[in-house]
N, C-alpha and C. Protein backbone atom coordinates (compact mmCIF):
# COMPACT_ATOMS: atom_id res chain seq x y z
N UNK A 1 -37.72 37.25 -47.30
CA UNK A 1 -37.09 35.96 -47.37
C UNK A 1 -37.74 35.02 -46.37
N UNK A 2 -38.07 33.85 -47.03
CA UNK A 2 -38.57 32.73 -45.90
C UNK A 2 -37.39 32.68 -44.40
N UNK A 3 -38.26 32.64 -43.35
CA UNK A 3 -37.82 32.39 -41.71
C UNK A 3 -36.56 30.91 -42.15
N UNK A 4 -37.45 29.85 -43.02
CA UNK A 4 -36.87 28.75 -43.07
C UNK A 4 -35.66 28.33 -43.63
N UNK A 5 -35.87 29.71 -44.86
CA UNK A 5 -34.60 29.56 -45.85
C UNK A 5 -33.34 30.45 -45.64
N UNK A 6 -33.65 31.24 -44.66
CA UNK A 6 -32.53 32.08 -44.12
C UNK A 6 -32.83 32.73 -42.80
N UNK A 7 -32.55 31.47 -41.80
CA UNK A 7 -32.77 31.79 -40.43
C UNK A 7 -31.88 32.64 -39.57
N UNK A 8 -32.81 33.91 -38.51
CA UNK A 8 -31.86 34.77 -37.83
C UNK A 8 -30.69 33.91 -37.07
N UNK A 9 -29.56 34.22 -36.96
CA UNK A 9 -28.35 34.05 -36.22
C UNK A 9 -27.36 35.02 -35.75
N UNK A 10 -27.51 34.77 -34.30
CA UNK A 10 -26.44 35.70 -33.47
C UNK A 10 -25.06 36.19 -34.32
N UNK A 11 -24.55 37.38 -33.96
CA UNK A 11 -22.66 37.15 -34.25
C UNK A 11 -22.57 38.91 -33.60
N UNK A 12 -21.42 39.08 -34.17
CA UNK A 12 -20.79 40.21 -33.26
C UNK A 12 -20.28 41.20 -34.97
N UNK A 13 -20.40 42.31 -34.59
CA UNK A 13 -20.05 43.35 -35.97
C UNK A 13 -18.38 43.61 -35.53
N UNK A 14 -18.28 43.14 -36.82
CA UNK A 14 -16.21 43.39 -36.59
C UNK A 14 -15.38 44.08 -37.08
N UNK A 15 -16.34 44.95 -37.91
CA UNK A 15 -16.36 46.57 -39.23
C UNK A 15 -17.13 46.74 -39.67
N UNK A 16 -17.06 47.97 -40.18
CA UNK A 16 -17.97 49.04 -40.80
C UNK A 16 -17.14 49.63 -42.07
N UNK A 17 -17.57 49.55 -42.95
CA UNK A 17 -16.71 49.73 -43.85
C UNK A 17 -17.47 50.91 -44.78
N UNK A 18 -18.38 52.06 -44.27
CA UNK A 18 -18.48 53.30 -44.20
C UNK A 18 -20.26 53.67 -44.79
N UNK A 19 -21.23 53.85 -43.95
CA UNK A 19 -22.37 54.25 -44.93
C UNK A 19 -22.54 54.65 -46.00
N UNK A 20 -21.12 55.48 -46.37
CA UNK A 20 -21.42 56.50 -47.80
C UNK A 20 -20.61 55.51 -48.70
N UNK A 21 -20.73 54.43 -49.04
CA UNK A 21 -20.39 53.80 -49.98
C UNK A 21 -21.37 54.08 -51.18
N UNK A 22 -20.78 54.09 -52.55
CA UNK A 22 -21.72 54.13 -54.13
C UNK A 22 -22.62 53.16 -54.22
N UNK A 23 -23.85 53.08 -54.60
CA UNK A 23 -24.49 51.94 -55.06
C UNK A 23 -23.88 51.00 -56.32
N UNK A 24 -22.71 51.50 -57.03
CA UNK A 24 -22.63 50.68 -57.90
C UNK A 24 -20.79 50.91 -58.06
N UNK A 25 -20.02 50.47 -58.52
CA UNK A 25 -18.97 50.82 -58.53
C UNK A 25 -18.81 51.69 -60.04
N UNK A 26 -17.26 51.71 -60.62
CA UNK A 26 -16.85 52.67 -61.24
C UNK A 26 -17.30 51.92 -62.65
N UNK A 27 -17.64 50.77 -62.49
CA UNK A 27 -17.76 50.18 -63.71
C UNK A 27 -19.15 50.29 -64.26
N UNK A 28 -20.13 50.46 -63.20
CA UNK A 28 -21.84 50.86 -63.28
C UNK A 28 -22.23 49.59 -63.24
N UNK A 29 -21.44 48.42 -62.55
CA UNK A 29 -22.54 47.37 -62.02
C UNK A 29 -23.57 47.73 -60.84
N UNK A 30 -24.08 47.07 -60.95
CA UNK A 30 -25.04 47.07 -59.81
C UNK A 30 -25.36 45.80 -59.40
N UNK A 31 -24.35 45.05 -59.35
CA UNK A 31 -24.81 43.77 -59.03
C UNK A 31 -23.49 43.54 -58.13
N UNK A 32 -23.51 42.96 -57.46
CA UNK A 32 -22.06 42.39 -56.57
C UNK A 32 -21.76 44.03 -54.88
N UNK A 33 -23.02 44.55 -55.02
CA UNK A 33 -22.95 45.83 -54.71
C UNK A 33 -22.09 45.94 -53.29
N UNK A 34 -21.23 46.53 -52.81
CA UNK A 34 -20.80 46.45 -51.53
C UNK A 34 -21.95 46.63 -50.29
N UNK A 35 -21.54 45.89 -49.36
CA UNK A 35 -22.35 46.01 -47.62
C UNK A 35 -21.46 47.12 -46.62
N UNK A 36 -22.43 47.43 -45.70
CA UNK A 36 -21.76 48.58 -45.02
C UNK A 36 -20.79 47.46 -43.81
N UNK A 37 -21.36 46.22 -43.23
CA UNK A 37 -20.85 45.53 -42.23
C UNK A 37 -20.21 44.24 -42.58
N UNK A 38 -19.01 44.02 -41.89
CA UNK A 38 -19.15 42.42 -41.49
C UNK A 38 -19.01 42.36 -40.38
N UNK A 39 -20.24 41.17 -40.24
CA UNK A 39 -20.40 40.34 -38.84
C UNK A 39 -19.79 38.79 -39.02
N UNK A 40 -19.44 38.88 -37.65
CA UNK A 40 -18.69 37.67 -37.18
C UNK A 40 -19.61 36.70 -36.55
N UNK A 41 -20.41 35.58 -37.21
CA UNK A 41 -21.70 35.13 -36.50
C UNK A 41 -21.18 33.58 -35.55
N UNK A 42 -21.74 33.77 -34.76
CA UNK A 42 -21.40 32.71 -33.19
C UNK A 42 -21.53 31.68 -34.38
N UNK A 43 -21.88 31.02 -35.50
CA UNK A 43 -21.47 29.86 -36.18
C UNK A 43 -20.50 29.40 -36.84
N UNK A 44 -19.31 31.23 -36.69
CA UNK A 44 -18.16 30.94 -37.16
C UNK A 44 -17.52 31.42 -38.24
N UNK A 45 -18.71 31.96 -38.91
CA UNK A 45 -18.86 32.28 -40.53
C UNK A 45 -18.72 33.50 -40.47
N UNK A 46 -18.04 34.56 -41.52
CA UNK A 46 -17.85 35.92 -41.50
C UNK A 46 -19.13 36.12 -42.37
N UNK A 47 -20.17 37.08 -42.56
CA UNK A 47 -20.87 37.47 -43.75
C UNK A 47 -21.13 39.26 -43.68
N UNK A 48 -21.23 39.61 -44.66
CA UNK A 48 -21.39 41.22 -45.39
C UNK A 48 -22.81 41.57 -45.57
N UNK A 49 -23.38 42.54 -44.11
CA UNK A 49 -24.89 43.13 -44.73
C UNK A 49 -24.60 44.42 -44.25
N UNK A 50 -26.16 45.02 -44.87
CA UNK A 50 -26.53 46.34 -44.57
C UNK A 50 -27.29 46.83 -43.73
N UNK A 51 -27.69 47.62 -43.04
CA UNK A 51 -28.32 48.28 -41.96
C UNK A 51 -29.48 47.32 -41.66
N UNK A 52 -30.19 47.02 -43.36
CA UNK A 52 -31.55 46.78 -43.17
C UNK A 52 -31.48 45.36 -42.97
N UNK A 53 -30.23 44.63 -43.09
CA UNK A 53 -30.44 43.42 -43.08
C UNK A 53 -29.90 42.85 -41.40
N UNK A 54 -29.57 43.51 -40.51
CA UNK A 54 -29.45 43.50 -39.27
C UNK A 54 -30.84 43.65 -38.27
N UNK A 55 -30.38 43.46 -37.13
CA UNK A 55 -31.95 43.24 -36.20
C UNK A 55 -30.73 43.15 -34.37
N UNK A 56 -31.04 43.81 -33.90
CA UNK A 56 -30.79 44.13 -32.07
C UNK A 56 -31.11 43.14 -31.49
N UNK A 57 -30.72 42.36 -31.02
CA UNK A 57 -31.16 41.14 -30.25
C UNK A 57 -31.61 41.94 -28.48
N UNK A 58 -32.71 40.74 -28.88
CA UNK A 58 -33.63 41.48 -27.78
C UNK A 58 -33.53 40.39 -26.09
């Protein structure tokens, strides 16, 4: 993803809502797929990612 079109931003993890989640639910979408986290980002905004979409502030 472009730096420009979806820039890193701080926040704080406020659950985990379990690694072993299904890739798809009972219905066999695969689209709408659940995230393992929500973070609470210093802009205020709640949002839902996954391992890979996180980064350790350095």
């Amino acid at each position: 993803m472009p730096e420009d079109l979806w820039p890193n931003v701080s926040g704080v993890i406020v659950d985990d809502f379990n690694p072993g989640l299904p890739p798809q639910d009972d219905y066999g979408r695969t689209w709408a797929i659940s995230k393992r986290w929500a973070v609470a980002l210093d802009t205020g905004s709640l949002v839902f990612r996954n391992d890979s979409d996180l980064a350790r502030e350095s």
